[in-house]
N, C-alpha and C. Protein backbone atom coordinates (compact mmCIF):
# COMPACT_ATOMS: atom_id res chain seq x y z
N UNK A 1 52.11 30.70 -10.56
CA UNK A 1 51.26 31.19 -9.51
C UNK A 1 49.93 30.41 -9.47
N UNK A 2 49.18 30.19 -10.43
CA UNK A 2 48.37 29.42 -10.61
C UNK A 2 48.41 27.89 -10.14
N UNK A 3 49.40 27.48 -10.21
CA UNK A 3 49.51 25.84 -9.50
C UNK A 3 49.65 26.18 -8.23
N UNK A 4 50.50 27.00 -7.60
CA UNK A 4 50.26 27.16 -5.59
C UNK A 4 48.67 27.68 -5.46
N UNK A 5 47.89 28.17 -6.08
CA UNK A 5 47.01 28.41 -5.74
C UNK A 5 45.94 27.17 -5.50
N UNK A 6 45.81 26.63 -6.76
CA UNK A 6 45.62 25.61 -6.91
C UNK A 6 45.31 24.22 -5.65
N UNK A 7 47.03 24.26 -5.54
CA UNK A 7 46.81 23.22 -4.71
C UNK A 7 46.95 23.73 -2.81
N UNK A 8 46.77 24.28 -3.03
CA UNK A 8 46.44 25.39 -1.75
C UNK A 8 45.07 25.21 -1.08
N UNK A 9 44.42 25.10 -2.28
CA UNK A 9 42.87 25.37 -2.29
C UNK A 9 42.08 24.16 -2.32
N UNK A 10 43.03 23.12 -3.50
CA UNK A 10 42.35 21.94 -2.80
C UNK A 10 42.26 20.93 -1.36
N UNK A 11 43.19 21.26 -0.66
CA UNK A 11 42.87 20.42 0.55
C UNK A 11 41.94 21.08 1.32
N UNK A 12 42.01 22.40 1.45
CA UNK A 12 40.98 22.72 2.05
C UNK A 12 39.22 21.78 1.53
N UNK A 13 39.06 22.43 0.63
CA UNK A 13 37.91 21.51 -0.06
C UNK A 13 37.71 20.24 0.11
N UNK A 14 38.59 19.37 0.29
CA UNK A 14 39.03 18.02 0.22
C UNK A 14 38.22 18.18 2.42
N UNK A 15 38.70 18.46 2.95
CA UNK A 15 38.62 18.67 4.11
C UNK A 15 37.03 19.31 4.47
N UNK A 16 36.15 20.27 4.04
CA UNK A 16 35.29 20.38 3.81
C UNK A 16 34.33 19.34 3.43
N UNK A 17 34.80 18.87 2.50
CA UNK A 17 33.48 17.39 2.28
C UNK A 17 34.02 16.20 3.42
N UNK A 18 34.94 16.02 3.68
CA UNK A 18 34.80 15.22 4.87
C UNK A 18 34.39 15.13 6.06
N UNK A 19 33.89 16.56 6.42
CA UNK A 19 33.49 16.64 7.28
C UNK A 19 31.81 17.04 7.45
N UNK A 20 31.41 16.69 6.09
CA UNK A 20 29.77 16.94 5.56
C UNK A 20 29.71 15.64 5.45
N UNK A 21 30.10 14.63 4.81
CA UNK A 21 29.98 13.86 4.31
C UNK A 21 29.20 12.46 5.37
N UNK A 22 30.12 12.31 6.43
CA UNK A 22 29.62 11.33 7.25
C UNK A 22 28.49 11.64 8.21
N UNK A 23 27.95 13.16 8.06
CA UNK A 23 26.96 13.45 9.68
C UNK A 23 25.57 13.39 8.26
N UNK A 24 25.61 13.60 6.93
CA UNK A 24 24.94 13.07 6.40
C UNK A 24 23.96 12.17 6.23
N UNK A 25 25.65 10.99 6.26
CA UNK A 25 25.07 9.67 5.71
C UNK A 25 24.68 9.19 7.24
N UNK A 26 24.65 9.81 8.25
CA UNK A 26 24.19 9.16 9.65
C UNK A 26 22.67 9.21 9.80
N UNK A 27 22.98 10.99 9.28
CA UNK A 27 21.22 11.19 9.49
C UNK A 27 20.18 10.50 8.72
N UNK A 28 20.43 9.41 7.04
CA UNK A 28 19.83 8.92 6.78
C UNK A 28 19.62 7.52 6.97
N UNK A 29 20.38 7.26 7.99
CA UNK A 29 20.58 5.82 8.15
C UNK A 29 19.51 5.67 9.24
N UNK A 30 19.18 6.59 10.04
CA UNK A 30 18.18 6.98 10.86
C UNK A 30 17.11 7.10 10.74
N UNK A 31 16.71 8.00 9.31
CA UNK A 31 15.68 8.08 9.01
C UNK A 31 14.78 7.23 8.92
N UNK A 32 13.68 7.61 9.13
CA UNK A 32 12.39 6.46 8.71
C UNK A 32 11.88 6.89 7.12
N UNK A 33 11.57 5.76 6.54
CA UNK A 33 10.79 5.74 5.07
C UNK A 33 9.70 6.53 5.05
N UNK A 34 9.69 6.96 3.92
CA UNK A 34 8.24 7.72 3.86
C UNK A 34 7.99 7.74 2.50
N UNK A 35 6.61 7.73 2.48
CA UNK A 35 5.42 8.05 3.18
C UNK A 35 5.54 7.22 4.89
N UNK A 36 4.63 7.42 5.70
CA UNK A 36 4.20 6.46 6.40
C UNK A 36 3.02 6.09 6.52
N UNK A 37 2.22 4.82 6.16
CA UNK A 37 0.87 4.46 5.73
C UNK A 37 0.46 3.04 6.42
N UNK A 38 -0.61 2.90 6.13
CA UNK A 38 -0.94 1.76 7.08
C UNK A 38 -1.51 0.78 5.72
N UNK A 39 -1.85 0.94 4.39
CA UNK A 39 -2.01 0.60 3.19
C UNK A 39 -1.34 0.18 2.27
N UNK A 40 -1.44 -0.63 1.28
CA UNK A 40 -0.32 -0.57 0.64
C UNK A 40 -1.62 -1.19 -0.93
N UNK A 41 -1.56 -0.90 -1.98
CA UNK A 41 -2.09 -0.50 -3.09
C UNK A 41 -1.46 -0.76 -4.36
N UNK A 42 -1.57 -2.11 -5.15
CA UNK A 42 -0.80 -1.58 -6.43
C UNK A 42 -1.73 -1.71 -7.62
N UNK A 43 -1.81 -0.76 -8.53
CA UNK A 43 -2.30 -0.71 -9.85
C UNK A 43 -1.98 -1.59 -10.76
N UNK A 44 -2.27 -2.26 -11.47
CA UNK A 44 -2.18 -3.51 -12.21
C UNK A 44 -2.25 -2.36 -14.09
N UNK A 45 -1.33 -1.72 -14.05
CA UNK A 45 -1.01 -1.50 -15.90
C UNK A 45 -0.12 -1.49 -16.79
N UNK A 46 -0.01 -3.00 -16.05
CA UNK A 46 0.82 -3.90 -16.96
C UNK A 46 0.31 -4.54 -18.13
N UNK A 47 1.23 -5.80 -19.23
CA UNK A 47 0.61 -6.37 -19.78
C UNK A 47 0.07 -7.88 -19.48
N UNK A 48 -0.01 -7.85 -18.06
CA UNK A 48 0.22 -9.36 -17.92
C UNK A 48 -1.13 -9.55 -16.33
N UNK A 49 -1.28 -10.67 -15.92
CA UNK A 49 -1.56 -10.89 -14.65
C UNK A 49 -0.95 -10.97 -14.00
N UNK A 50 -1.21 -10.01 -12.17
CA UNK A 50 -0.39 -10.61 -11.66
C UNK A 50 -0.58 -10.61 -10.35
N UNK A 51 0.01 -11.33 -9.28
CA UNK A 51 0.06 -11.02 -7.80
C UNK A 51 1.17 -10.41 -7.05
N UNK A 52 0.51 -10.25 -5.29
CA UNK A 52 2.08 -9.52 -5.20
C UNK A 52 1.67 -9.46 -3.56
N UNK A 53 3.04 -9.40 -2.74
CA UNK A 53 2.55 -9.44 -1.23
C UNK A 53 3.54 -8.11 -0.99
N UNK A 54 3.22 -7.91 0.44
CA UNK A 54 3.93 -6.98 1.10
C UNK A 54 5.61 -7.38 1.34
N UNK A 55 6.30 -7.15 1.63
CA UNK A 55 7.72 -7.41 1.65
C UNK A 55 8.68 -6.53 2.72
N UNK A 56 9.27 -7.09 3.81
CA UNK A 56 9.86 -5.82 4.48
C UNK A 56 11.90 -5.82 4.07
N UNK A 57 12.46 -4.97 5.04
CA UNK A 57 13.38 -5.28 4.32
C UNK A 57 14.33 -6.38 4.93
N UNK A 58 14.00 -7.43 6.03
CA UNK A 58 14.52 -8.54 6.19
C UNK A 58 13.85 -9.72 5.37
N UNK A 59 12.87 -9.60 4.26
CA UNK A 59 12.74 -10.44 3.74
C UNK A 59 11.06 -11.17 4.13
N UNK A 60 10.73 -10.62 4.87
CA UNK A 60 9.57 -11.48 5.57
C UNK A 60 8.23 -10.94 4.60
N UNK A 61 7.19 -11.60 4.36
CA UNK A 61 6.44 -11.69 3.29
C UNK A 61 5.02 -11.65 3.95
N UNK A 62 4.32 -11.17 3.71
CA UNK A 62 2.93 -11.20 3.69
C UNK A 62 2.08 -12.22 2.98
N UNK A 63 0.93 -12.08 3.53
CA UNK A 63 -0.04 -13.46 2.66
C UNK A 63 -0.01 -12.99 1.47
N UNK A 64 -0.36 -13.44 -0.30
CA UNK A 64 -0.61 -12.93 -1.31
C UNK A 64 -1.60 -12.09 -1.69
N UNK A 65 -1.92 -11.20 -2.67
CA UNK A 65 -3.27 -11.10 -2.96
C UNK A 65 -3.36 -12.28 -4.56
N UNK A 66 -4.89 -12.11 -4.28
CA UNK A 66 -4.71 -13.13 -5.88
C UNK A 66 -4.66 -12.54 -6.85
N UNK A 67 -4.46 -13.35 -7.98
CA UNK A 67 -3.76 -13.14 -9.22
C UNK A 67 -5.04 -11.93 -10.11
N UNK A 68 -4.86 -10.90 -10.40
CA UNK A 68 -5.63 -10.10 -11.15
C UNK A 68 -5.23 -9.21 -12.52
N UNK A 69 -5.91 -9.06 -13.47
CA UNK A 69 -5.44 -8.46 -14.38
C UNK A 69 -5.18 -7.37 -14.76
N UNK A 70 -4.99 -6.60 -15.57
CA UNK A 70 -4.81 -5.25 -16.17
C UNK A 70 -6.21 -4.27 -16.04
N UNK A 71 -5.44 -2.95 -15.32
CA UNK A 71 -6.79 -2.12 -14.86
C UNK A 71 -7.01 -2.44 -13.68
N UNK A 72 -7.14 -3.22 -12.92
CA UNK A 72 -6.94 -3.56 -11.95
C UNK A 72 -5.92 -3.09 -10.34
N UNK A 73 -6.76 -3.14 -9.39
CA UNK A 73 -6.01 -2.62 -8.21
C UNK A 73 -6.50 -3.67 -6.70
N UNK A 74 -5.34 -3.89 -6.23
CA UNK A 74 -5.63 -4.82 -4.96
C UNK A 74 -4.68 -4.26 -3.83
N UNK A 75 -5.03 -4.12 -2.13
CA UNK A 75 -4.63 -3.64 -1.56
C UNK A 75 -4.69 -4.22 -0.25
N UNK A 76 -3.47 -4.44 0.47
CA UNK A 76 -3.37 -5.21 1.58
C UNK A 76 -3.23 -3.71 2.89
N UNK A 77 -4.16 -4.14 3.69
CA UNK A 77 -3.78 -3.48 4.71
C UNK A 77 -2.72 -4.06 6.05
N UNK A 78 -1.67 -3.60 6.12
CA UNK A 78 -0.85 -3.87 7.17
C UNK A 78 -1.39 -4.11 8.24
N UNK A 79 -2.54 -3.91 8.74
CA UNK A 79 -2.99 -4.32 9.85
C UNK A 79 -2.95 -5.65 10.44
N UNK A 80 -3.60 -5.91 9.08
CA UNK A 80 -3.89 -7.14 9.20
C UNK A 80 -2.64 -8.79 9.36
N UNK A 81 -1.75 -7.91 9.10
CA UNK A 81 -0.18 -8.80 8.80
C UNK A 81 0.63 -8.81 10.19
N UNK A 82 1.47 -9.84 10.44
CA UNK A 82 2.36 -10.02 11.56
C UNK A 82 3.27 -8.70 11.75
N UNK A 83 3.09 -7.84 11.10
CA UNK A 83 4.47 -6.55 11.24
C UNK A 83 4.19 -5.44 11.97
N UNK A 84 5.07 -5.21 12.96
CA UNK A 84 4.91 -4.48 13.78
C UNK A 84 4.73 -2.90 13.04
N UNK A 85 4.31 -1.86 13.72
CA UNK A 85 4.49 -0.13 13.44
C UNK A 85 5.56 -0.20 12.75
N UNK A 86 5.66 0.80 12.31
CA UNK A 86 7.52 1.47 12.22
C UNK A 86 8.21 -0.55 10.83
N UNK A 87 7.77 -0.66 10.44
CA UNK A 87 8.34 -1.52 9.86
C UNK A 87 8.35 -1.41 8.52
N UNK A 88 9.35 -1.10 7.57
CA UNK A 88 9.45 -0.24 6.05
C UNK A 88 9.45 -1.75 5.22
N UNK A 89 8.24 -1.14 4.12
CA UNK A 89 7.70 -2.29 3.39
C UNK A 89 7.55 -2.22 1.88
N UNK A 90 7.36 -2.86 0.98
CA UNK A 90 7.39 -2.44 -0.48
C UNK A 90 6.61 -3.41 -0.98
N UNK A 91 5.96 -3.60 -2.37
CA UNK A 91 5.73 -4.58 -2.69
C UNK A 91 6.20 -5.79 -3.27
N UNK A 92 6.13 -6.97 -3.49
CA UNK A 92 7.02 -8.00 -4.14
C UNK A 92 5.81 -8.56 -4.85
N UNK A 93 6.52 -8.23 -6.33
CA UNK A 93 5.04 -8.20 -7.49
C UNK A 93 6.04 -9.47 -7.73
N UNK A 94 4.50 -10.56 -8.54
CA UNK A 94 4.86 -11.80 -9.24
C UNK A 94 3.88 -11.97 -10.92
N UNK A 95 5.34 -11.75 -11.74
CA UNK A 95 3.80 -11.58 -12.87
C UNK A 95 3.77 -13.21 -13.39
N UNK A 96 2.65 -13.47 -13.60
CA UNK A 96 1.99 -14.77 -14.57
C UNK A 96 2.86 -14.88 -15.54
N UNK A 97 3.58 -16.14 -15.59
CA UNK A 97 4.47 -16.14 -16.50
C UNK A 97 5.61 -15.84 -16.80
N UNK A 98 6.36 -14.77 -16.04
CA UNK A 98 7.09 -13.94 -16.02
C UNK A 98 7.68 -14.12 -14.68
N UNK A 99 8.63 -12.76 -14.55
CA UNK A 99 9.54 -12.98 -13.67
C UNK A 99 8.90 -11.98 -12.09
N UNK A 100 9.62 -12.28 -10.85
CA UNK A 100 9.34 -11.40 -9.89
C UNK A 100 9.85 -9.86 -9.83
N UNK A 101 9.36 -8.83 -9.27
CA UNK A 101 10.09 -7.56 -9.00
C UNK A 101 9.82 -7.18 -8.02
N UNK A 102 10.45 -6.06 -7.41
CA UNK A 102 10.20 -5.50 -5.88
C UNK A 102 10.12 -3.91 -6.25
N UNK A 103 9.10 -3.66 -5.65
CA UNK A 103 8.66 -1.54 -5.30
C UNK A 103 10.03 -0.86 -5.49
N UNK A 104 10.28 -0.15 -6.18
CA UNK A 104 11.38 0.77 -6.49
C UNK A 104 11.58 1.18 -4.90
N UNK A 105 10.32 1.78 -3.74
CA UNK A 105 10.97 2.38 -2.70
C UNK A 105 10.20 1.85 -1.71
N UNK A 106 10.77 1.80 -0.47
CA UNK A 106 10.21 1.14 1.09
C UNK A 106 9.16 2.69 1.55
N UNK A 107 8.34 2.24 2.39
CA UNK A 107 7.64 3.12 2.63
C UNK A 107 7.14 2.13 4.32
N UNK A 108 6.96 2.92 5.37
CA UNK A 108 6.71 2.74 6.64
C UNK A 108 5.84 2.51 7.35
N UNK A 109 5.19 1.09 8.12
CA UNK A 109 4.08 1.45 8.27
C UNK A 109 3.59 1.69 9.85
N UNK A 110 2.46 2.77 9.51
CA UNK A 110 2.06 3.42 10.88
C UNK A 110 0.60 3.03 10.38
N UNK A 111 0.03 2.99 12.09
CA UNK A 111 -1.70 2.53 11.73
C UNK A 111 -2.26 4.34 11.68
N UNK A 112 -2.57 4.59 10.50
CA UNK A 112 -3.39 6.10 10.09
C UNK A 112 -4.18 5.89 9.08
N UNK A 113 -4.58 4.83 8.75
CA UNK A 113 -5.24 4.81 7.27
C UNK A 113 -5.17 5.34 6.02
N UNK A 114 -3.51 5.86 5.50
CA UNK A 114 -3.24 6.27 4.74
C UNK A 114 -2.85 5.03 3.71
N UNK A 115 -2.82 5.35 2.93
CA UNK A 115 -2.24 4.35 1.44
C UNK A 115 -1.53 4.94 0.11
N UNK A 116 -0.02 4.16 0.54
CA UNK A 116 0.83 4.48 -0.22
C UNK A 116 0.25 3.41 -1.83
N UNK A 117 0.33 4.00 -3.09
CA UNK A 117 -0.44 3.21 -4.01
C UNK A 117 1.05 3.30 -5.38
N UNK A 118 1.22 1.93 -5.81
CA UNK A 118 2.08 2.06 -6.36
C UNK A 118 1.64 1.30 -8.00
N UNK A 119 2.11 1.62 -8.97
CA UNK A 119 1.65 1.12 -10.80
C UNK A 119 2.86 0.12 -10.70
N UNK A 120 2.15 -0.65 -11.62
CA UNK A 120 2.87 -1.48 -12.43
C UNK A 120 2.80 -1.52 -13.48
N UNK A 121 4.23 -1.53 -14.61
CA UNK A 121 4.06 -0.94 -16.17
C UNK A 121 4.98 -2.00 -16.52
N UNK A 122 4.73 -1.96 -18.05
CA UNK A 122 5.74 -3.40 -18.39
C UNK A 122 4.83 -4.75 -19.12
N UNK A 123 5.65 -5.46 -19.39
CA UNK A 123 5.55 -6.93 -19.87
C UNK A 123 6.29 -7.39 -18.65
N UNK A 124 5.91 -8.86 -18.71
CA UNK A 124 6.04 -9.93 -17.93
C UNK A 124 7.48 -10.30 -17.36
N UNK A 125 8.49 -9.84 -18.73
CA UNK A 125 9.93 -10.47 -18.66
C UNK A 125 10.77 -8.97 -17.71
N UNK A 126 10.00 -7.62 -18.49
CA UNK A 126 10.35 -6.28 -18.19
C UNK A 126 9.58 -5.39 -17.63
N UNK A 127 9.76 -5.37 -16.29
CA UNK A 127 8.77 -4.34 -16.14
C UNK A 127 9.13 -3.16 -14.66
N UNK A 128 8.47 -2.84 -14.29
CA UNK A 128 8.73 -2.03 -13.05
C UNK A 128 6.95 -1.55 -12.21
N UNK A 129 8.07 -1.42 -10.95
CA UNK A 129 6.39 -1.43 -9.95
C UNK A 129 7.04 0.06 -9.23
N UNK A 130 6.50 1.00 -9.39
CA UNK A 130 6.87 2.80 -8.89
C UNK A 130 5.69 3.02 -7.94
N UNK A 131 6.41 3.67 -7.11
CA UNK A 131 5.38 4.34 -5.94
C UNK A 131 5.47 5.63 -6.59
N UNK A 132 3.58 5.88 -6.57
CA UNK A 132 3.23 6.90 -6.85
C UNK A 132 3.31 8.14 -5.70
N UNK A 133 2.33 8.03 -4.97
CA UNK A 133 2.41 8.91 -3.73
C UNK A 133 3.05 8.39 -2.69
């Protein structure tokens, strides 16, 4: 009795997530990034120097900021850059010596004067760049 039940019960279920599953993944494909900010901010507490530009997600790059050390914070305002509103951006850190990394998450930018501000932790070879707010 236990096995007709069983498999009784799973197609239903089976049928249930298929039909959650794709209106889901639609609605985030839609979504816009967030925060949405017109700032972009990274904390330098790492062990190393370093620079880093804006980055969207076709690849297109912002001017640099220059190279600064530990304790340290430098911040590009989107305004000032070729990228339109509505265009989801992260940073693309370069450490001295070391290797490149990119912002764990995209974040959107709208002109409001908000600023998304993100750390950098690590050595040169290992490290990571996290959005805080």
């Amino acid at each position: 009795m236990f096995r007709v039940l069983y498999r009784a019960a799973l197609p239903a279920v089976g049928v249930l997530a298929l039909g959650v599953v794709p209106a889901a993944q639609a609605e985030a494909a839609s979504a816009q990034a967030e925060p949405c900010v017109q700032k972009l901010a990274v904390v330098n507490n790492a062990g190393f120097v370093l620079s880093w530009s804006a980055s969207t997600r076709t690849g297109e790059q912002s001017a640099s900021t220059d190279a600064y050390p530990i304790n340290q914070t430098r911040t590009i305002d989107l305004n000032t850059t070729s990228f339109p509103e509505g265009t989801e951006v992260r940073p693309f850190v370069r450490a001295t010596g070391g290797t490149s990394n990119y912002g764990n998450s995209y974040v959107s930018y709208c002109d409001n004067g908000q600023t998304a501000t993100y750390t950098v932790t690590g050595t040169t070879l290992d490290y990571s760049v996290t959005l805080l707010n």
